[in-house]
Each structure stands twice: as structure tokens, then as C-alpha cells.
C-alpha atoms as a PDB file:
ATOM      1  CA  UNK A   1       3.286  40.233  26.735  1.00  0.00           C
ATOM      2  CA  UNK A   2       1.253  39.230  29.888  1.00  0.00           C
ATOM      3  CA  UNK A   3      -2.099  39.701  28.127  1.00  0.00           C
ATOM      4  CA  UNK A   4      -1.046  37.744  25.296  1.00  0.00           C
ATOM      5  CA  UNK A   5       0.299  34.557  27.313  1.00  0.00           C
ATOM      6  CA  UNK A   6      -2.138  34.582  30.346  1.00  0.00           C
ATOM      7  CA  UNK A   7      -5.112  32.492  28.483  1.00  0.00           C
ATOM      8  CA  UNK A   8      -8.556  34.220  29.818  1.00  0.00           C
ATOM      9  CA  UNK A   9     -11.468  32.806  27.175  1.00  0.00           C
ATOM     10  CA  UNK A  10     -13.776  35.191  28.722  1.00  0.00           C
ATOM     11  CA  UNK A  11     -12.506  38.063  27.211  1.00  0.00           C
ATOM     12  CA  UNK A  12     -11.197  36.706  24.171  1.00  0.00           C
ATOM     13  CA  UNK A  13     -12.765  36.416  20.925  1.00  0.00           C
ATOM     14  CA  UNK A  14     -12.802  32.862  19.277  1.00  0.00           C
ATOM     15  CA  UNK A  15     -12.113  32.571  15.842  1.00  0.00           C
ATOM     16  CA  UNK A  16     -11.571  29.026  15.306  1.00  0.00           C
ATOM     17  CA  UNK A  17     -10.898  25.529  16.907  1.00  0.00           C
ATOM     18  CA  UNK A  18      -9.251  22.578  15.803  1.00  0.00           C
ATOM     19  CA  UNK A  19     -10.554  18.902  16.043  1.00  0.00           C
ATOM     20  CA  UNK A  20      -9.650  15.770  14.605  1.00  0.00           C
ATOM     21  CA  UNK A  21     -11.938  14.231  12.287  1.00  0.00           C
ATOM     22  CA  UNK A  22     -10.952  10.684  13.550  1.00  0.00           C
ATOM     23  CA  UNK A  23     -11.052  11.074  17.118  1.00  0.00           C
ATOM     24  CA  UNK A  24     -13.418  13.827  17.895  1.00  0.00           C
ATOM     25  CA  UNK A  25     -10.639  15.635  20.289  1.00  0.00           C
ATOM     26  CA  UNK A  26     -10.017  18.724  20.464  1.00  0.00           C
ATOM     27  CA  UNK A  27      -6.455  19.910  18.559  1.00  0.00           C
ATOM     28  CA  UNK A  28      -6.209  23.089  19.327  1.00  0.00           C
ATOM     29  CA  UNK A  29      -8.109  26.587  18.942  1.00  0.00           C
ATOM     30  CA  UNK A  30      -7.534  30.491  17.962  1.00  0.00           C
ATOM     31  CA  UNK A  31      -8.376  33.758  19.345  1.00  0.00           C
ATOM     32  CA  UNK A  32      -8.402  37.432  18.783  1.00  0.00           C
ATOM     33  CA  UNK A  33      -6.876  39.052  21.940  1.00  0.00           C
ATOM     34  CA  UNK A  34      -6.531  42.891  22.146  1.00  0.00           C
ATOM     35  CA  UNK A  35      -3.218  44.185  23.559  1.00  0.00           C
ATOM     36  CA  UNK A  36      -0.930  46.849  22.864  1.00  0.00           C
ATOM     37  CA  UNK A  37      -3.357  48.525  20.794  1.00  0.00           C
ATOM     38  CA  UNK A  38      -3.097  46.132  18.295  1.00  0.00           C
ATOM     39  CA  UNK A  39      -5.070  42.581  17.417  1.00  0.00           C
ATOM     40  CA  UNK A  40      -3.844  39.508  17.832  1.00  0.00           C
ATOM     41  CA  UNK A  41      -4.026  36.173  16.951  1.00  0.00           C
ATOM     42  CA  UNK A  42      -3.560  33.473  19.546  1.00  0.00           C
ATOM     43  CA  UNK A  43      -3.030  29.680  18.519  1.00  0.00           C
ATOM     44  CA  UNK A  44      -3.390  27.587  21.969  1.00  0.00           C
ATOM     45  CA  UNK A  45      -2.815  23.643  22.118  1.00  0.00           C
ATOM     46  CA  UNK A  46      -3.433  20.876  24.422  1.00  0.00           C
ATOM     47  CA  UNK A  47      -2.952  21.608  27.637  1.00  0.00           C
ATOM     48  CA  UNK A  48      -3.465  25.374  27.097  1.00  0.00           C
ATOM     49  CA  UNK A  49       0.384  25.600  25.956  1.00  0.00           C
ATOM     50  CA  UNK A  50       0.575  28.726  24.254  1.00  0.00           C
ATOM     51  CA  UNK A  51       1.347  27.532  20.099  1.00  0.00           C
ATOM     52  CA  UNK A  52       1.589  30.581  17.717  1.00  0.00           C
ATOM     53  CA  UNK A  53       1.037  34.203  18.502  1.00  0.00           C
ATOM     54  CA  UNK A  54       0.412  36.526  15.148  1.00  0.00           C
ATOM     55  CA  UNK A  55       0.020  40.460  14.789  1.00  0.00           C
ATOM     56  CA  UNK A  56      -2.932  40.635  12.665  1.00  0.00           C
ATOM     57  CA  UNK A  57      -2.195  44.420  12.194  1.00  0.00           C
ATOM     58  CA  UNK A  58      -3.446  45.245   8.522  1.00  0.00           C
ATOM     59  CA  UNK A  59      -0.748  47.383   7.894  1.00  0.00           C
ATOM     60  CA  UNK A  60       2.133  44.559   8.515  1.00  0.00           C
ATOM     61  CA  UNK A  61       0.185  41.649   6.783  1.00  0.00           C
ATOM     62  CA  UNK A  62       2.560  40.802   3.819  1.00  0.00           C
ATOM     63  CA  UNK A  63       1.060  40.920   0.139  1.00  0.00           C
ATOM     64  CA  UNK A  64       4.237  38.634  -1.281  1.00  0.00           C
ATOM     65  CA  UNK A  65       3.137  37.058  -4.809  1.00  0.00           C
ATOM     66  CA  UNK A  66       3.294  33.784  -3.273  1.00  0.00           C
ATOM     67  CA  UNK A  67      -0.044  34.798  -0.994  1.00  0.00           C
ATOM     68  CA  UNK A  68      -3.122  33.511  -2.666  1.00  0.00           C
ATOM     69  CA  UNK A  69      -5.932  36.135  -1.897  1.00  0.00           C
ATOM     70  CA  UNK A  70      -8.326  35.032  -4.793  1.00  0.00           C
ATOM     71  CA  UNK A  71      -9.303  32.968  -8.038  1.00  0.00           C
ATOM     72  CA  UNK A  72     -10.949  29.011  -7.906  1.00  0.00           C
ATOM     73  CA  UNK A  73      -9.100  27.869  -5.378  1.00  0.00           C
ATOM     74  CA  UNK A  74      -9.108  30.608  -2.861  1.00  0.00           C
ATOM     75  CA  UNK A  75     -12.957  30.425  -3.711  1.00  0.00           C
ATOM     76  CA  UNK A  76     -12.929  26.916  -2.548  1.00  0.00           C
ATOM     77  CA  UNK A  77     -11.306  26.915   0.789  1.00  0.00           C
ATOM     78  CA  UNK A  78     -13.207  30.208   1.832  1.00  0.00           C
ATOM     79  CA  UNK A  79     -16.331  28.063   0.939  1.00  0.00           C
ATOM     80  CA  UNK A  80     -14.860  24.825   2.747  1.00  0.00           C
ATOM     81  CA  UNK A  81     -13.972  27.132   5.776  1.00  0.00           C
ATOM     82  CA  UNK A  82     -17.705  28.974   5.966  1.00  0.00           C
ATOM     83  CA  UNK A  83     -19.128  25.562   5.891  1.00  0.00           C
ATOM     84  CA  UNK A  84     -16.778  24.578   8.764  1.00  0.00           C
ATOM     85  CA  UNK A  85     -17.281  27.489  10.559  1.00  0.00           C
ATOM     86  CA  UNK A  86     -21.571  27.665  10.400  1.00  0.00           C
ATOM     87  CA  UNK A  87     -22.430  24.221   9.886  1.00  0.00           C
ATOM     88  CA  UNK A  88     -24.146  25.384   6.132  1.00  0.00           C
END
């Protein structure tokens, strides 16, 4: 639990961060953290308050048929989010 609430951005892997389109501020940002032998998503906010923490282990994602995972519009955010995430 230590590794996964002690922020260190120099060895964690961004994924993503969070600005506001009005304001040019930062929201808040995600990372992949390592611990427990498992990956890990970390969501921290303002102030570096700790926000979400997810177990991105494969094998305990959940495949519910409410989970979109393709046609048109899964197509269009995965675009939306590649041009976020490269500037294309």
C-alpha cells in the first residue's frame, strides 16, 4: 500500500493528464505504478491527493455486456483519445 500512496513521478509511468480546456490548469493525471506484482493505475488530483487507485490486472478486468470494447463509437473516442494523447 506504501508504493501505491507515496507519489514518486520518477519511477512511475504516465499514462495520462487532465486539463481544463477553459483554464489551461492542470485537473489531474494517471499513472502506471508497479507493486505487488501487479499494475496499477493511479488517478492523482490537485494537490497530489491521491483520487482513484485501479488493478489493471488483465485477468480481473470485467467483460460485463454493458462494457463497450468496439463498433463506431468505441472507434471514435479511441481516435479522439490518440489525437489527445500525440497531438495528430
Amino acid at each position: 500500500m506504501d508504493t501505491l500512496t507515496r507519489f514518486e513521478p520518477e519511477s512511475w509511468e504516465l499514462v495520462s493528464a487532465e486539463v481544463r480546456t477553459d483554464t489551461g490548469k492542470w485537473v489531474k493525471s494517471t499513472w502506471r505504478v508497479w507493486a505487488d506484482e501487479r499494475s496499477w493505475w493511479v488517478v492523482v488530483g490537485l494537490g497530489n491527493a491521491l483520487v482513484t487507485v485501479i488493478d489493471v490486472d488483465p485477468r480481473r478486468r470485467g467483460m460485463g455486456e454493458d462494457i463497450v470494447t468496439g463498433g463506431p463509437l468505441y472507434a471514435r473516442v479511441d481516435a479522439v483519445n490518440a489525437e489527445l494523447m500525440h497531438g495528430t
